[in-house]
PDB file of N, CA and C in Angstrom:
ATOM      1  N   UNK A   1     -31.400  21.257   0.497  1.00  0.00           N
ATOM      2  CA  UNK A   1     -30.226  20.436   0.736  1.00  0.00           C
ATOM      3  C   UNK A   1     -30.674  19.160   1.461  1.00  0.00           C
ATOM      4  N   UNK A   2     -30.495  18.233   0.603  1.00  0.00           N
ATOM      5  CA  UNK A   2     -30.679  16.910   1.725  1.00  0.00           C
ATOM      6  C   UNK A   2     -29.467  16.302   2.269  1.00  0.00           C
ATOM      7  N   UNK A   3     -29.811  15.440   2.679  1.00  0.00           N
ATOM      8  CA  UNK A   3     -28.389  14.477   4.238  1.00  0.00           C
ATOM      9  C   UNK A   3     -27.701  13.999   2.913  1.00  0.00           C
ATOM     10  N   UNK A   4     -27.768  13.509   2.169  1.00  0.00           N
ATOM     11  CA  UNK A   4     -26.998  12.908   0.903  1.00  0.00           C
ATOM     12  C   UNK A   4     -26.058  13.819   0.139  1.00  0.00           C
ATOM     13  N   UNK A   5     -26.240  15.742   0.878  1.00  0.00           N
ATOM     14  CA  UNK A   5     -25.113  16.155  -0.014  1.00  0.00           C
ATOM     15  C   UNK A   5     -23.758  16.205   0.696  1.00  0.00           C
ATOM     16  N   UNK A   6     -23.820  15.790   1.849  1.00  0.00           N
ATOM     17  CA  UNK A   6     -22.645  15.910   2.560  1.00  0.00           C
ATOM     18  C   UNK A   6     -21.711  14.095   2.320  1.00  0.00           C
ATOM     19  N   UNK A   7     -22.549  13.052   1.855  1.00  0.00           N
ATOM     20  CA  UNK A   7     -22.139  11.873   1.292  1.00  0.00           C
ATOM     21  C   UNK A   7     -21.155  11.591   0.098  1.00  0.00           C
ATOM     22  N   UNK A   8     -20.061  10.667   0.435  1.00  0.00           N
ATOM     23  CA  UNK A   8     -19.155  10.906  -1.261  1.00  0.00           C
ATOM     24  C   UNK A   8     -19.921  10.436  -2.310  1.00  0.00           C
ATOM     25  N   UNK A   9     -19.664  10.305  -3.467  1.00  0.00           N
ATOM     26  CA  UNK A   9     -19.950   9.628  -4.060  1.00  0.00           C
ATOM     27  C   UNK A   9     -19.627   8.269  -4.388  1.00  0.00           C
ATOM     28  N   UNK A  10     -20.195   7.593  -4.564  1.00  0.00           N
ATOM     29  CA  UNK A  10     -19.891   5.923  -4.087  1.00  0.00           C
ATOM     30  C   UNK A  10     -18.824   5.597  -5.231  1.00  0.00           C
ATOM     31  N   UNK A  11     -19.430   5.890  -6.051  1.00  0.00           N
ATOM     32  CA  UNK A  11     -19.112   4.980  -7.785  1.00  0.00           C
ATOM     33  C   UNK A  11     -17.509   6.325  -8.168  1.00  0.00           C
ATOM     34  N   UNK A  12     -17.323   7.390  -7.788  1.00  0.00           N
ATOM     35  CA  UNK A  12     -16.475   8.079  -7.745  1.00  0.00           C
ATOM     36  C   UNK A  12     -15.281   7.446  -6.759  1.00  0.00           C
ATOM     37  N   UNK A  13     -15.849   6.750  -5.293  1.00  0.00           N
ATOM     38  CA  UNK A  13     -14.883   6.839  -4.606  1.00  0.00           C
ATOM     39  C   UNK A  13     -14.463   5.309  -4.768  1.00  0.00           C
ATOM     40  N   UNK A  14     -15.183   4.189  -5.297  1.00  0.00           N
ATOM     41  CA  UNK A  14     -14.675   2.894  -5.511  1.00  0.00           C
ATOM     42  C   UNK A  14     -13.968   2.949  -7.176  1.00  0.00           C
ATOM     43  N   UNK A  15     -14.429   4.126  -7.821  1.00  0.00           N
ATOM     44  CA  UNK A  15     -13.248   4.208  -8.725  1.00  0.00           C
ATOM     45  C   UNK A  15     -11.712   5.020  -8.484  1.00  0.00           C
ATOM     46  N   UNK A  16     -11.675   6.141  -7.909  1.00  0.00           N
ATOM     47  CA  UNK A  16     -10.351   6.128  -7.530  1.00  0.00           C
ATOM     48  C   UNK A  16      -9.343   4.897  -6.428  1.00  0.00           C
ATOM     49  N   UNK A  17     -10.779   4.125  -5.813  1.00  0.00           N
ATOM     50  CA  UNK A  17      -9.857   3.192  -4.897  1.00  0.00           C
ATOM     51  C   UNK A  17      -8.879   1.851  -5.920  1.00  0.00           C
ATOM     52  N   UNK A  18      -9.886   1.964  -7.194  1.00  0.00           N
ATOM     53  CA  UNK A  18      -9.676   0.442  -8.207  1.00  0.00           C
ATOM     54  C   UNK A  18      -8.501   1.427  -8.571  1.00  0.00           C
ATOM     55  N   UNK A  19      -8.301   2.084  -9.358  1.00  0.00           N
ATOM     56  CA  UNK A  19      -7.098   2.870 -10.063  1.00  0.00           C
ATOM     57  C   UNK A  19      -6.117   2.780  -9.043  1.00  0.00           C
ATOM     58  N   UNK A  20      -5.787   3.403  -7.513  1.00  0.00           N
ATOM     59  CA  UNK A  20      -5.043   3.362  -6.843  1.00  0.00           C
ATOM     60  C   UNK A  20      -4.310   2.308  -6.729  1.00  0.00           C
ATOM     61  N   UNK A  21      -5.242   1.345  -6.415  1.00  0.00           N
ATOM     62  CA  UNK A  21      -4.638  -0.188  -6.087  1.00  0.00           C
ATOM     63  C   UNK A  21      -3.965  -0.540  -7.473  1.00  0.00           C
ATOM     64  N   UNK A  22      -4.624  -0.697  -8.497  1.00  0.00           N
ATOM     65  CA  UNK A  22      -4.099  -0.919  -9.577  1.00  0.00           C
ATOM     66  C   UNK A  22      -2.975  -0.091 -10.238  1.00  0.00           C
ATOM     67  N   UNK A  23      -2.727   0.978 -10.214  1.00  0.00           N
ATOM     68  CA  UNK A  23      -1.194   1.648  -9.924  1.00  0.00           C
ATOM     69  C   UNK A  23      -0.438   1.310  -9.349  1.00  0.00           C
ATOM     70  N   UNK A  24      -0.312   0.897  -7.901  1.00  0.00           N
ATOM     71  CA  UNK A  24       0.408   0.797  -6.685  1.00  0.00           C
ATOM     72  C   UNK A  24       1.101  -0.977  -7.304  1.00  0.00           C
ATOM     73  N   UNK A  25       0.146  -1.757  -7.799  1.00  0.00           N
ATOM     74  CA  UNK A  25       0.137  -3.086  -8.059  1.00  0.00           C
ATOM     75  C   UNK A  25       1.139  -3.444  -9.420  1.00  0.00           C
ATOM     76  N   UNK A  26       0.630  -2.209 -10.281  1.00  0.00           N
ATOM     77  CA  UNK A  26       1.337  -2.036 -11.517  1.00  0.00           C
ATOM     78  C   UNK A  26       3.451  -1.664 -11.298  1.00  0.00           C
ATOM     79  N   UNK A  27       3.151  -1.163  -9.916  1.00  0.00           N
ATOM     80  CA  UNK A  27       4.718  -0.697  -9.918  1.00  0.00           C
ATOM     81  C   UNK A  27       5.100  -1.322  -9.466  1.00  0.00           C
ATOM     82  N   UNK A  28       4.716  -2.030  -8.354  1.00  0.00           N
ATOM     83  CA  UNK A  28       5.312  -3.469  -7.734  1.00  0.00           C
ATOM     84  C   UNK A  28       5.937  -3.829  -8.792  1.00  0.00           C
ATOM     85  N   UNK A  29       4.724  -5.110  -9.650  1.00  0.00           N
ATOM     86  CA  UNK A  29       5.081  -5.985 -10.508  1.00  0.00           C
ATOM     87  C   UNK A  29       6.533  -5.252 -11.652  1.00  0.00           C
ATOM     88  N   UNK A  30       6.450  -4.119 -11.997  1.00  0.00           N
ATOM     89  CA  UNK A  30       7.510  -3.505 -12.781  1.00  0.00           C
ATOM     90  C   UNK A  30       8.570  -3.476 -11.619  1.00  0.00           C
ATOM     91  N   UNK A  31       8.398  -3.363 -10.816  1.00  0.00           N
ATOM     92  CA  UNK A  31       9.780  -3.237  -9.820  1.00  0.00           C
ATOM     93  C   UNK A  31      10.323  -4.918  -9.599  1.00  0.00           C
ATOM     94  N   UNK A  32       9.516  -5.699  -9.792  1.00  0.00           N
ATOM     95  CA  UNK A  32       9.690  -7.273  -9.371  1.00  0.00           C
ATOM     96  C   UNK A  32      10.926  -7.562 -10.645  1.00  0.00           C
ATOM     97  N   UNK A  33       9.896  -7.237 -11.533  1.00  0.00           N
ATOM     98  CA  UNK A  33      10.266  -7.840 -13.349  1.00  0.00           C
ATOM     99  C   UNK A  33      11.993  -7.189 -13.271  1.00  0.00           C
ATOM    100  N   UNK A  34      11.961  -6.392 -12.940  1.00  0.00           N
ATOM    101  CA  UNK A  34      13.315  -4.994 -13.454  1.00  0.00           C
ATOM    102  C   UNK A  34      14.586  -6.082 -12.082  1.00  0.00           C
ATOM    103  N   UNK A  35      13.969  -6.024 -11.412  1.00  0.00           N
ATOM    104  CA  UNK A  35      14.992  -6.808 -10.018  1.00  0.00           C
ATOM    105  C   UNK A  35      15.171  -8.193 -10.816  1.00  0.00           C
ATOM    106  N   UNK A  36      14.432  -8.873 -11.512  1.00  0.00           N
ATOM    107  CA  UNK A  36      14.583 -10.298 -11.650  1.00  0.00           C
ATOM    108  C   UNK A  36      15.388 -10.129 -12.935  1.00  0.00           C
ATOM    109  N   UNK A  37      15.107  -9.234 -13.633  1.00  0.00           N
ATOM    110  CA  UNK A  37      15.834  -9.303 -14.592  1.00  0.00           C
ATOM    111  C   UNK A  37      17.100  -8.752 -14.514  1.00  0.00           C
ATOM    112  N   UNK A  38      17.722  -8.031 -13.409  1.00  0.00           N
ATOM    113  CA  UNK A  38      18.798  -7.587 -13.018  1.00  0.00           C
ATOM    114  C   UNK A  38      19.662  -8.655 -12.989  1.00  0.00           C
ATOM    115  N   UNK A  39      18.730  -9.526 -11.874  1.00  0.00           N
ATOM    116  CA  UNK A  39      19.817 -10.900 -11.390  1.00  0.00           C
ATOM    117  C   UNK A  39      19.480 -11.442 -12.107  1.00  0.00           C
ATOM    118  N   UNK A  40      19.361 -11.870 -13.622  1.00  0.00           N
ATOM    119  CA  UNK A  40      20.027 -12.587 -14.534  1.00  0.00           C
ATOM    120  C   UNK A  40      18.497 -14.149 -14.194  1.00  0.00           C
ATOM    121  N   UNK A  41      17.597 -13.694 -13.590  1.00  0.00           N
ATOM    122  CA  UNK A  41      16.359 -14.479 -13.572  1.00  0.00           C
ATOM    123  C   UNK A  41      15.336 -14.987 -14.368  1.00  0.00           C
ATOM    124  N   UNK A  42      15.407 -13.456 -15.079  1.00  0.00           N
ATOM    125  CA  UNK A  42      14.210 -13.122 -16.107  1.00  0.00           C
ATOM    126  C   UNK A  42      14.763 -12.679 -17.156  1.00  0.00           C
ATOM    127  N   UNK A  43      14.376 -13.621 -18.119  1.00  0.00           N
ATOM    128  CA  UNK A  43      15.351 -13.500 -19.907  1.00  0.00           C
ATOM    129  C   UNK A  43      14.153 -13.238 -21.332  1.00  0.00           C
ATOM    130  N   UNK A  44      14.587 -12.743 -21.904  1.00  0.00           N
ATOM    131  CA  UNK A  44      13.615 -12.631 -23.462  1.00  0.00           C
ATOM    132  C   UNK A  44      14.005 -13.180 -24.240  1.00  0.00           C
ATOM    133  N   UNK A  45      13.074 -14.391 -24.774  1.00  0.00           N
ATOM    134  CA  UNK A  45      13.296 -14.466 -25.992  1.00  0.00           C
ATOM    135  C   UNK A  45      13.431 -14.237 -27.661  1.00  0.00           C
ATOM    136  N   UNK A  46      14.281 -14.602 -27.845  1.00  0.00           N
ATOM    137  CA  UNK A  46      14.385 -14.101 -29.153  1.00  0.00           C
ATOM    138  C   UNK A  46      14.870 -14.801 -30.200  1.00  0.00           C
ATOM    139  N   UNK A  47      15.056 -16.055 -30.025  1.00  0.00           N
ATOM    140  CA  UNK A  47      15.112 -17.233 -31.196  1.00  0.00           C
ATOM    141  C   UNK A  47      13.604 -17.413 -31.507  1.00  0.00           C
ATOM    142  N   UNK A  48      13.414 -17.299 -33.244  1.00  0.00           N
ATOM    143  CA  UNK A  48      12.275 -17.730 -33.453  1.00  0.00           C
ATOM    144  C   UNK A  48      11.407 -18.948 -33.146  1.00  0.00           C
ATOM    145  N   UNK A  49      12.645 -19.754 -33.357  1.00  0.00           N
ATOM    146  CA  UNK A  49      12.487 -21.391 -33.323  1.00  0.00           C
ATOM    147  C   UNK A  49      11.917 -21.751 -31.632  1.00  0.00           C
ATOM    148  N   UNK A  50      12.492 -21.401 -31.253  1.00  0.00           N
ATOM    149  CA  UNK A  50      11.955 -21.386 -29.857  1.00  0.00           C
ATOM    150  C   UNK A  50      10.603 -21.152 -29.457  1.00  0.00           C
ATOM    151  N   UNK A  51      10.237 -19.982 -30.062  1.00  0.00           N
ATOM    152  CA  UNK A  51       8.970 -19.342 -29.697  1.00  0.00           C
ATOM    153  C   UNK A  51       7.942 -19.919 -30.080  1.00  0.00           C
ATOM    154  N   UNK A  52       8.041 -20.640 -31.760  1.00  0.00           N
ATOM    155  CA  UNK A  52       7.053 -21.328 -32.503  1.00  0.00           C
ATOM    156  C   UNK A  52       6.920 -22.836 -31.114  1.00  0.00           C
ATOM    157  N   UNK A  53       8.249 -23.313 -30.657  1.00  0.00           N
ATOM    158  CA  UNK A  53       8.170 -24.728 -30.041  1.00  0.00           C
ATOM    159  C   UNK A  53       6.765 -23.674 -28.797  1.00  0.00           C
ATOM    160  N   UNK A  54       7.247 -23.316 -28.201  1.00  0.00           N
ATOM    161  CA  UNK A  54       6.259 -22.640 -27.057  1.00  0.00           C
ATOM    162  C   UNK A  54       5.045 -22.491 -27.359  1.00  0.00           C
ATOM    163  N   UNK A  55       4.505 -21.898 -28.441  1.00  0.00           N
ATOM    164  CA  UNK A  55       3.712 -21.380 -28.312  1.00  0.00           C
ATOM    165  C   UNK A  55       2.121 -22.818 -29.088  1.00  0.00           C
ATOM    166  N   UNK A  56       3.229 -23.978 -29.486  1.00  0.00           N
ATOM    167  CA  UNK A  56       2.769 -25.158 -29.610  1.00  0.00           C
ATOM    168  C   UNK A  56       1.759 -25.729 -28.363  1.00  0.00           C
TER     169      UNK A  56
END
């Protein structure tokens, strides 16, 4: 047994930290979008004509 088995694993523990954050970040932003679009903030489009001018 060496001193390294009682150590986490690095690449294990900076990947559950990236996923975490990135979950936590993911529900925000869905909680932001869902509120803005409640109050009449945040709209979809759906005229074609529109979309072609935009995407000009």
């Amino acid at each position: 047994m060496s001193l390294d088995d009682n150590l986490p694993d690095p690449i294990e523990s900076a990947s559950k930290g990236f996923v975490k954050a990135l979950v936590e970040l993911s529900l925000e932003n869905i909680s932001d979008l869902v509120k803005k679009f409640k109050d009449r903030k945040l709209a979809f489009i759906q005229d074609e004509e529109t979309i072609k001018i935009v995407k000009e």
